[in-house]
Protein backbone atom coordinates (compact mmCIF):
# COMPACT_ATOMS: atom_id res chain seq x y z
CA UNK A 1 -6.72 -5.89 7.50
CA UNK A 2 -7.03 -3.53 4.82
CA UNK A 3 -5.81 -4.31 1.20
CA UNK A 4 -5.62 -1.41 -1.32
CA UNK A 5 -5.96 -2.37 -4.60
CA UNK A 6 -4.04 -0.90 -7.76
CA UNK A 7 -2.75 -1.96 -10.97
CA UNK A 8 -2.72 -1.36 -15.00
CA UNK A 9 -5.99 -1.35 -17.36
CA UNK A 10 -8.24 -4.95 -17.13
CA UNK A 11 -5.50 -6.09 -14.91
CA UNK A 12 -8.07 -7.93 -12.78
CA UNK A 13 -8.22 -5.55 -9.85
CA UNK A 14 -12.18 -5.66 -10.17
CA UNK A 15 -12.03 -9.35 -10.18
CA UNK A 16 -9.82 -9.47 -6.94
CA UNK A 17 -11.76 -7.33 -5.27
CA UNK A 18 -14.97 -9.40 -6.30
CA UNK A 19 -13.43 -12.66 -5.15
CA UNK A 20 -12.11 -10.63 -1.96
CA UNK A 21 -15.74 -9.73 -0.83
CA UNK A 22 -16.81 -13.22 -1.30
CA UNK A 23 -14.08 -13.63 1.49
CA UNK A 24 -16.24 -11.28 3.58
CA UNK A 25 -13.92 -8.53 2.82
CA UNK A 26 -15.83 -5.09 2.64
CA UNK A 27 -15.57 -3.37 -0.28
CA UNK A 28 -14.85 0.52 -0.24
CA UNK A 29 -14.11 2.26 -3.90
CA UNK A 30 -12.34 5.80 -3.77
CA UNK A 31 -14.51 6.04 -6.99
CA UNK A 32 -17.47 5.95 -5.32
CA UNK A 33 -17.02 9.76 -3.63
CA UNK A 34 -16.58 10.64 -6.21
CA UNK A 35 -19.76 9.23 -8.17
CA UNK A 36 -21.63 10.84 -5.47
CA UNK A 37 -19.98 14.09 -6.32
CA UNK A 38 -20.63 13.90 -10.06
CA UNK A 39 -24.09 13.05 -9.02
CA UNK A 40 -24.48 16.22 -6.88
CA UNK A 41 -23.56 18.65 -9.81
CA UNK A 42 -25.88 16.31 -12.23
CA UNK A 43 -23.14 15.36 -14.14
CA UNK A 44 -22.98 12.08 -16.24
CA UNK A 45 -20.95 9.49 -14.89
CA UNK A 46 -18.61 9.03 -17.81
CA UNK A 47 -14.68 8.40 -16.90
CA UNK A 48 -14.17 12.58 -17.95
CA UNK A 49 -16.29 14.14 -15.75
CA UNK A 50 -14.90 11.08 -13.26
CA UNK A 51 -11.35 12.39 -13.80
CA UNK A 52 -12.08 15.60 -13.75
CA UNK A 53 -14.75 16.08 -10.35
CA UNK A 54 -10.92 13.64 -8.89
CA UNK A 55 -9.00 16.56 -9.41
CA UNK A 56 -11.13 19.32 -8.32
CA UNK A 57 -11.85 17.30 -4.95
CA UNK A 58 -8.07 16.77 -3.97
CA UNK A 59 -7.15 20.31 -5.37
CA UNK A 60 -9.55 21.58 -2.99
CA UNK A 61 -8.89 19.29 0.13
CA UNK A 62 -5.94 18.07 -0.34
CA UNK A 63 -4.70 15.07 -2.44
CA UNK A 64 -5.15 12.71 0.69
CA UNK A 65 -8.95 13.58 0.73
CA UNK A 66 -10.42 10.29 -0.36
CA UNK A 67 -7.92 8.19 1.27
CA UNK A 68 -8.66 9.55 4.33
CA UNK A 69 -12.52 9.57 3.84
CA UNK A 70 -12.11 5.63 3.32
CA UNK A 71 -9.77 5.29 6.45
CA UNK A 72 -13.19 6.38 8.25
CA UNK A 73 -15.50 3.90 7.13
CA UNK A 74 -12.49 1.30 7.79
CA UNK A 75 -11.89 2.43 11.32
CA UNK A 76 -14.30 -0.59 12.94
CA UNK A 77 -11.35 -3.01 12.67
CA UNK A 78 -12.59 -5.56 10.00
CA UNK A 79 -11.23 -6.33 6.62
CA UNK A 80 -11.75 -3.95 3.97
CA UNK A 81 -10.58 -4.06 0.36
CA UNK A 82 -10.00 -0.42 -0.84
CA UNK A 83 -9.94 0.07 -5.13
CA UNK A 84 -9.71 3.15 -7.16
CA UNK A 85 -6.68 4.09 -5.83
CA UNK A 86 -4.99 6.54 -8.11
CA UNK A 87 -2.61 9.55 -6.78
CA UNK A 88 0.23 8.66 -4.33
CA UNK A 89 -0.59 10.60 -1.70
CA UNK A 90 -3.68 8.44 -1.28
CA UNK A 91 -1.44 5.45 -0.73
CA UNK A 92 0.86 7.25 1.57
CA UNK A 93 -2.78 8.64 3.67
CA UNK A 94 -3.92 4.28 3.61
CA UNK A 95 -0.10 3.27 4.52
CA UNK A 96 -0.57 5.27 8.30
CA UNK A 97 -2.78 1.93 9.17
CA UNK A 98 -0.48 -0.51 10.05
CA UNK A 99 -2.38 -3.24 8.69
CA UNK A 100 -2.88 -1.95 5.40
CA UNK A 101 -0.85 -3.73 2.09
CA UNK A 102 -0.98 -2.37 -1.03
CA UNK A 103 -1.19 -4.75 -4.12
CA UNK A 104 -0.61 -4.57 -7.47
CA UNK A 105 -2.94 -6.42 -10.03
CA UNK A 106 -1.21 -7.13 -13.00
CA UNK A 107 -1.24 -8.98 -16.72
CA UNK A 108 0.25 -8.39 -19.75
CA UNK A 109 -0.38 -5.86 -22.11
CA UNK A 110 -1.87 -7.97 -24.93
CA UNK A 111 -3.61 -9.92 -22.29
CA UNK A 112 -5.21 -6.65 -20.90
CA UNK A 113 -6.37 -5.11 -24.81
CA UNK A 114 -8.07 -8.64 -25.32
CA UNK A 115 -10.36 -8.73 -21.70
CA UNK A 116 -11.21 -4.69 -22.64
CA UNK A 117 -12.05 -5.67 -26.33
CA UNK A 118 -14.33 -8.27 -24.21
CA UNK A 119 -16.11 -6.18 -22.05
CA UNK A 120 -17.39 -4.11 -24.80
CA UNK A 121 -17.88 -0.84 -23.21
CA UNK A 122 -18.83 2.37 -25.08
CA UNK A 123 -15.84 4.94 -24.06
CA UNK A 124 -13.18 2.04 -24.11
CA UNK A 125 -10.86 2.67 -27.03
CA UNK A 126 -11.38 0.50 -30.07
CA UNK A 127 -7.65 -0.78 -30.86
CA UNK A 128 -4.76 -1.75 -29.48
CA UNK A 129 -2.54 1.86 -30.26
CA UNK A 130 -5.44 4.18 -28.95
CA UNK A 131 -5.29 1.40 -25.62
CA UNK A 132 -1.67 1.92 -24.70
CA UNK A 133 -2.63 5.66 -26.08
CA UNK A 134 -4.81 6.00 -23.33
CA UNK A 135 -3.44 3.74 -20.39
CA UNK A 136 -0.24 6.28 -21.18
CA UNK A 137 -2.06 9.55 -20.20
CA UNK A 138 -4.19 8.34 -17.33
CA UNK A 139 -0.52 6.57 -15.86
CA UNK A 140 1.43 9.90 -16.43
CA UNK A 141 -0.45 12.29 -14.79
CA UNK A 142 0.77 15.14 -11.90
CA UNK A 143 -0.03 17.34 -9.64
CA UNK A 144 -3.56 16.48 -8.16
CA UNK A 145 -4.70 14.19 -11.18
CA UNK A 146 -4.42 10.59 -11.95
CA UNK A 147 -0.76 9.01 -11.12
CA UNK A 148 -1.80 5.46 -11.72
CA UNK A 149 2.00 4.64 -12.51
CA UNK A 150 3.72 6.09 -8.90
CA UNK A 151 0.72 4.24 -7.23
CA UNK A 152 1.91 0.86 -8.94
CA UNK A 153 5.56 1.61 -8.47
CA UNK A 154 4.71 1.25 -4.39
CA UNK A 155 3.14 -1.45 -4.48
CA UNK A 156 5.32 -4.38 -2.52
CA UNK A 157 2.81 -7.04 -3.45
CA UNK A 158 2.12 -8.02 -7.16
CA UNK A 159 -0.58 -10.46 -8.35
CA UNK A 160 0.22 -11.51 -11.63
CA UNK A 161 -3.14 -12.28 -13.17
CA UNK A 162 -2.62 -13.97 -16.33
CA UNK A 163 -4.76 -16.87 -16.53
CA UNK A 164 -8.16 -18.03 -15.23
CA UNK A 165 -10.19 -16.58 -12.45
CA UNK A 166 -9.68 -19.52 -10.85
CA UNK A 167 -5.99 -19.05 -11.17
CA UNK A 168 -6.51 -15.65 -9.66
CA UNK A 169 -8.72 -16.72 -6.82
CA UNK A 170 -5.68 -19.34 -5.88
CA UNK A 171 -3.16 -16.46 -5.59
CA UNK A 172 -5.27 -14.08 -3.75
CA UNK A 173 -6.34 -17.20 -1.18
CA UNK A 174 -2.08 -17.54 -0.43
CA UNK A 175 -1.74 -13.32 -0.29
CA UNK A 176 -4.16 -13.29 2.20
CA UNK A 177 -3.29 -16.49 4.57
CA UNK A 178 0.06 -15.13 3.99
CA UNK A 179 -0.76 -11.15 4.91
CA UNK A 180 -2.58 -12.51 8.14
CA UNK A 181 0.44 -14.33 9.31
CA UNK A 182 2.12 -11.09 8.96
CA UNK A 183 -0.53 -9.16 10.86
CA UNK A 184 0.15 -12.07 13.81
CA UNK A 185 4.09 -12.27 13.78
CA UNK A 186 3.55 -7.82 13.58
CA UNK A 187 1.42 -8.14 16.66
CA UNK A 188 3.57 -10.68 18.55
CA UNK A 189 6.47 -8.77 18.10
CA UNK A 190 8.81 -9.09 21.43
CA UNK A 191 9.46 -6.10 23.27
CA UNK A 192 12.99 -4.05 22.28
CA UNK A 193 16.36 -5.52 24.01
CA UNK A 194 17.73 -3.20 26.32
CA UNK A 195 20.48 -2.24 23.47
CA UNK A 196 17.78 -1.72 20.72
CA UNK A 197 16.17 0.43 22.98
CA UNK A 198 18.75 2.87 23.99
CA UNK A 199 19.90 2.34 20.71
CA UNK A 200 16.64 3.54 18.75
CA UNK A 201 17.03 6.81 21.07
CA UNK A 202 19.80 7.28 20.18
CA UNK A 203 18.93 7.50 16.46
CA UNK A 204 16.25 9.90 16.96
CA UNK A 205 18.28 11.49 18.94
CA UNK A 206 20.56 11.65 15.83
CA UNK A 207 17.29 13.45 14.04
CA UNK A 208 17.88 16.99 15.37
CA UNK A 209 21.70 17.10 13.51
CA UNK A 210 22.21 20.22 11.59
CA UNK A 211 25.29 18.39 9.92
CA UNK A 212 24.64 17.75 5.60
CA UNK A 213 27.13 14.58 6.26
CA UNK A 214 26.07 12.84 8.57
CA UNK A 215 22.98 12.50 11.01
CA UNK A 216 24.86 11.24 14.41
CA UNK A 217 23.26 10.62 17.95
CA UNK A 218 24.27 9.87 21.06
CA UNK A 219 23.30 9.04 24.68
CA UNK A 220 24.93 8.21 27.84
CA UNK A 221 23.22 5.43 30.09
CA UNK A 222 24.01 3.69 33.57
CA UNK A 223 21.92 1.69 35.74
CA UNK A 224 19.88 1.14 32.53
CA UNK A 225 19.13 4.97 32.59
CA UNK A 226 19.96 8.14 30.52
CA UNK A 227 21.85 10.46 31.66
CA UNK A 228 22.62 12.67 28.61
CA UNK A 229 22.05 13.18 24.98
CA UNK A 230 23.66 14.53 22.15
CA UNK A 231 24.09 15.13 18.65
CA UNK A 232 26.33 16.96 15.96
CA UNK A 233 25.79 20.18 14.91
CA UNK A 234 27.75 23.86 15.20
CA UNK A 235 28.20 25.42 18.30
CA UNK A 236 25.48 26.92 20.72
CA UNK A 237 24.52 30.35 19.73
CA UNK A 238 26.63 30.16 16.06
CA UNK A 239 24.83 29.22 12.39
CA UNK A 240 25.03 25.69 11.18
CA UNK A 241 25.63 23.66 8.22
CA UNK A 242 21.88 24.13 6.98
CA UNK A 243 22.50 27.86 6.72
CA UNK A 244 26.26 27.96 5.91
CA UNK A 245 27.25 24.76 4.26
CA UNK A 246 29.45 22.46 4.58
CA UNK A 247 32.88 23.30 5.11
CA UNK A 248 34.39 20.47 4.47
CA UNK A 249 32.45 19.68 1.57
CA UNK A 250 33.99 22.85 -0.36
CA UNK A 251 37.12 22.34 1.05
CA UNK A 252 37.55 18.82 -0.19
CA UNK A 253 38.29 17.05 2.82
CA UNK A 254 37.80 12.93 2.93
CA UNK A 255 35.66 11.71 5.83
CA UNK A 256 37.44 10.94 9.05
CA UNK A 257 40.19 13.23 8.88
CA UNK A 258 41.09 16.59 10.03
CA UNK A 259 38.56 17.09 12.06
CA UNK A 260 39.38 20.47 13.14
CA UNK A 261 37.67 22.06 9.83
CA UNK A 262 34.59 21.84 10.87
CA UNK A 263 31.83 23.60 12.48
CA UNK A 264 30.21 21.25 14.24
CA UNK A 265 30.83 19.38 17.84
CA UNK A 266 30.59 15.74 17.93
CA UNK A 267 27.49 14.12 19.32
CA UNK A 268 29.77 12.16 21.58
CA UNK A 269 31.39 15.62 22.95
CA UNK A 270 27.53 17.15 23.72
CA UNK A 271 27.11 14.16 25.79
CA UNK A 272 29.92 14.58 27.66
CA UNK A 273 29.34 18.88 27.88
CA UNK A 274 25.53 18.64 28.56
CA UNK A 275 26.33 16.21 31.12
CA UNK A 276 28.44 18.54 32.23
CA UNK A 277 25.98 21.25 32.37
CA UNK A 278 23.66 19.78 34.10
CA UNK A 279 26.22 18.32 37.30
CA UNK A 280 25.65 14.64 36.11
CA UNK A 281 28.59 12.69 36.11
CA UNK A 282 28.70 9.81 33.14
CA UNK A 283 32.04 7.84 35.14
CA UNK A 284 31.18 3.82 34.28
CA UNK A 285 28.41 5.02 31.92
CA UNK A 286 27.84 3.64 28.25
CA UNK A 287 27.72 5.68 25.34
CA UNK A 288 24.76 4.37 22.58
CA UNK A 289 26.35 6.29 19.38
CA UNK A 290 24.88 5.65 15.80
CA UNK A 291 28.62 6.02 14.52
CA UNK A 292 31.94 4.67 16.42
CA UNK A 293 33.87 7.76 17.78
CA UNK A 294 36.75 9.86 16.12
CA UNK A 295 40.29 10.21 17.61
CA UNK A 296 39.54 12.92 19.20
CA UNK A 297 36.16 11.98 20.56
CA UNK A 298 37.50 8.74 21.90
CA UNK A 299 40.48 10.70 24.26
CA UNK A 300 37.31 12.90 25.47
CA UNK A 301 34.82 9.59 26.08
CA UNK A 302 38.27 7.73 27.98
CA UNK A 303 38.72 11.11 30.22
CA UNK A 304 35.37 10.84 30.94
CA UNK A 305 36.14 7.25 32.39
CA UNK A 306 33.58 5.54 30.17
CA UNK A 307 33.16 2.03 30.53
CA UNK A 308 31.83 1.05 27.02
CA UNK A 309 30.60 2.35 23.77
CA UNK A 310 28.07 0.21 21.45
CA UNK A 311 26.92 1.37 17.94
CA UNK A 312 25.84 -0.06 14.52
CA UNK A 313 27.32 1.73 12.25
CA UNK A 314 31.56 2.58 11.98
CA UNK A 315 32.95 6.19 11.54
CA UNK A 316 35.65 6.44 8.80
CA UNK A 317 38.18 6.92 11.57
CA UNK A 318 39.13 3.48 13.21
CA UNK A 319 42.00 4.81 14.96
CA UNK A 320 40.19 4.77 18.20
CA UNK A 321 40.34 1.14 18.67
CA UNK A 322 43.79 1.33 19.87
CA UNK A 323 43.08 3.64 22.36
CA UNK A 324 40.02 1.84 23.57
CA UNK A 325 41.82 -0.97 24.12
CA UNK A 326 44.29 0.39 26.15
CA UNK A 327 42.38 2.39 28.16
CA UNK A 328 39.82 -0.96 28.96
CA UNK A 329 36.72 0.41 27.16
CA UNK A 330 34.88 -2.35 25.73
CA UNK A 331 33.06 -1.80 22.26
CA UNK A 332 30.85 -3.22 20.95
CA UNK A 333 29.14 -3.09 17.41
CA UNK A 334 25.33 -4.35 16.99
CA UNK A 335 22.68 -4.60 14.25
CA UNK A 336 20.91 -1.60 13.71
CA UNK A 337 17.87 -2.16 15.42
CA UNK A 338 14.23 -1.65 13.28
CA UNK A 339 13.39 1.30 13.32
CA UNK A 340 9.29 0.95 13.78
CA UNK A 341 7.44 1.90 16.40
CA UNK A 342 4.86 -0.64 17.70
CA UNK A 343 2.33 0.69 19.87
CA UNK A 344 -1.28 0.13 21.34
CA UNK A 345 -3.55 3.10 20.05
C-alpha cells in the first residue's frame, strides 16, 4: 500500500506521516530529491531555493519526475507513505499503482495559524494576513511550480485533523484498516460475466469513433466468440467529424432523428459490413452495442437474422422496440460494466 500525503499549511500531514511510520510504514518525501539537489549546487536549504531547485527539476524532466523517482524506491511491495506532494502530475504519476490512495490532511484555518505560531520557525510568516498571504501563492501556482490546491482537490480521502494527536492517530488507525480491506475486496475481485466482458469490448471498441456526439461500439458474438466489430465514424476512404464537424450539430438537428444527415455509418452497420467483408456470417449472433440501435439500424441487425442485442445505455430513438419485437429479437439492457482493468503484472 502506498498512501500519498497532501493537504493545507500545519494541517498535520507531518504528524500522519510520523504516526504512519510508527505503523511500519516507510517514509519517502518528494522533498527529499530535492534537498539533495539544493545540496549539490551548495545552496541553503531554505523553502526558496526549495521551491525554486522544484521547478527547475520538473521543467527539465518532466513534472512527473519525482513521482516517478519515489515509485522506484516503492516498487518492493511494502507500505510506503509518500509526503511533499505538490504539482498534479505527481499525483496522476503515484495514481498508475493500483494500491496507492491519496489523502488529504486537513484543519481549519485558525487552527493551522495557531500550530505555525507554535512551531516557531524563522521563515514562517509572523501573522495571521501574511499566513493566508502566503498559503495563497504557494496553493495557486502553474505550470511546473507548486499546485498545492489541484493536488488537494484529488484527493478522495480527507482526514480532518482538528483536535489531539491522539484524535488523529484514531482516524488514521480506521483509514488504514479500512484502505486494506479495499486492497483485499480489489484483489478478490471475481472474474468479468460473460456480458461484462463482451460488453467492456465493446466500449473500447467504441474508443476509435471519429463521431463529436457520441462514442458508440459494437461487436457481434456467437458461441461465446467475436465475430465482428464496429464503430461510428464517416465512410472508408472520406474525412470525418474530427476534421469536418459535425453536421448535424450546425444544422440543428435533435438526436435520434433524421439520420440521413450525417456522415457517419452506425457501429451496428460496420458490424454487419465488416462481417461481410470478411465471409463471416453473424445469423443467431448477438450484437454487444454501448447504445440501443436506430430505426434504421434495427431493419439492418433483423435482415441480418440476429438473435439478440444487449447494451447499457439507450439511443434517443426507441422506435426499434416495435420492430424487435416482432421480428423475435430479444433485448436486453444491462449495467454498464466497470470499466477497470485488473490484471497480474
Amino acid at each position: 500500500m502506498i498512501i500519498g500525503l497532501t493537504g493545507s499549511f500545519c494541517g498535520g500531514k507531518d504528524s500522519a506521516a510520523e504516526y504512519l511510520g510508527e505503523k511500519g510504514f516507510k517514509h519517502f518525501s518528494l522533498s527529499d530529491i530535492i534537498r539533495d539537489e539544493c545540496r549539490k549546487k551548495k545552496k541553503k536549504l531554505t523553502r526558496t531555493n526549495l521551491q525554486k531547485i522544484g521547478i527547475e527539476l520538473r521543467e527539465k524532466f518532466g513534472d512527473t519526475v519525482l513521482a516517478e523517482r519515489a515509485l522506484k524506491k516503492a516498487g518492493d511491495g511494502k507500505d510506503y507513505i509518500i509526503t511533499s506532494i505538490r504539482h498534479p502530475d505527481e499525483v496522476k504519476a503515484l495514481m498508475k499503482d493500483k494500491n496507492f490512495f491519496l489523502v488529504k490532511v486537513d484543519a481549519p484555518v485558525r487552527v493551522r495559524f495557531e500550530r505555525m505560531a507554535a512551531r516557531k520557525r524563522e521563515e514562517d510568516p509572523e501573522t495571521f494576513e501574511k499566513f493566508l498571504k502566503l498559503e495563497g501563492m504557494e496553493m495557486e501556482g502553474s505550470g511546473s511550480g507548486q499546485r498545492i490546491r489541484e493536488c488537494n482537490e484529488m484527493a478522495k480521502i480527507i482526514l480532518v485533523n482538528d483536535s489531539s494527536f491522539d484524535v488523529l492517530k484514531e482516524k488514521v488507525d480506521k483509514m488504514v484498516n479500512d484502505l486494506k480491506k479495499k486492497i483485499v475486496k480489489k484483489e478478490l475481485k471475481p472474474r468479468p460475466s460473460w456480458d461484462e466482458y463482451f460488453m467492456k469490448i465493446a466500449t473500447l471498441v467504441g474508443e476509435r469513433s471519429t463521431c463529436v456526439r457520441h462514442h458508440v461500439g459494437a461487436i457481434a458474438v456467437k458461441g461465446k466468440r467475436v465475430l465482428a466489430t464496429g464503430y461510428n465514424g464517416a465512410v472508408a476512404g472520406t474525412k470525418d467529424c474530427l476534421e469536418l464537424g459535425c453536421l448535424r450539430n450546425e444544422l440543428g438537428i435533435a438526436s435520434g432523428t433524421r439520420h440521413e444527415i450525417c456522415r457517419a455509418i452506425h457501429a451496428e452497420q460496420n458490424v454487419v459490413v465488416q462481417a461481410a467483408i470478411h465471409g463471416i456470417s453473424i445469423k443467431d449472433a448477438t450484437i454487444y452495442c454501448t447504445h440501443s440501435p436506430c430505426i434504421l439500424c434495427a431493419k439492418i441487425l433483423a435482415n441480418a437474422k440476429i438473435k439478440e442485442v444487449v447494451t447499457f445505455s439507450e439511443y434517443a430513438d426507441q422506435s426499434f422496440k416495435e420492430l424487435f419485437k416482432e421480428a423475435g429479437i430479444k433485448f436486453r439492457k444491462i449495467k454498464k460494466p466497470e470499466m477497470e482493468i485488473s490484471f497480474l503484472e
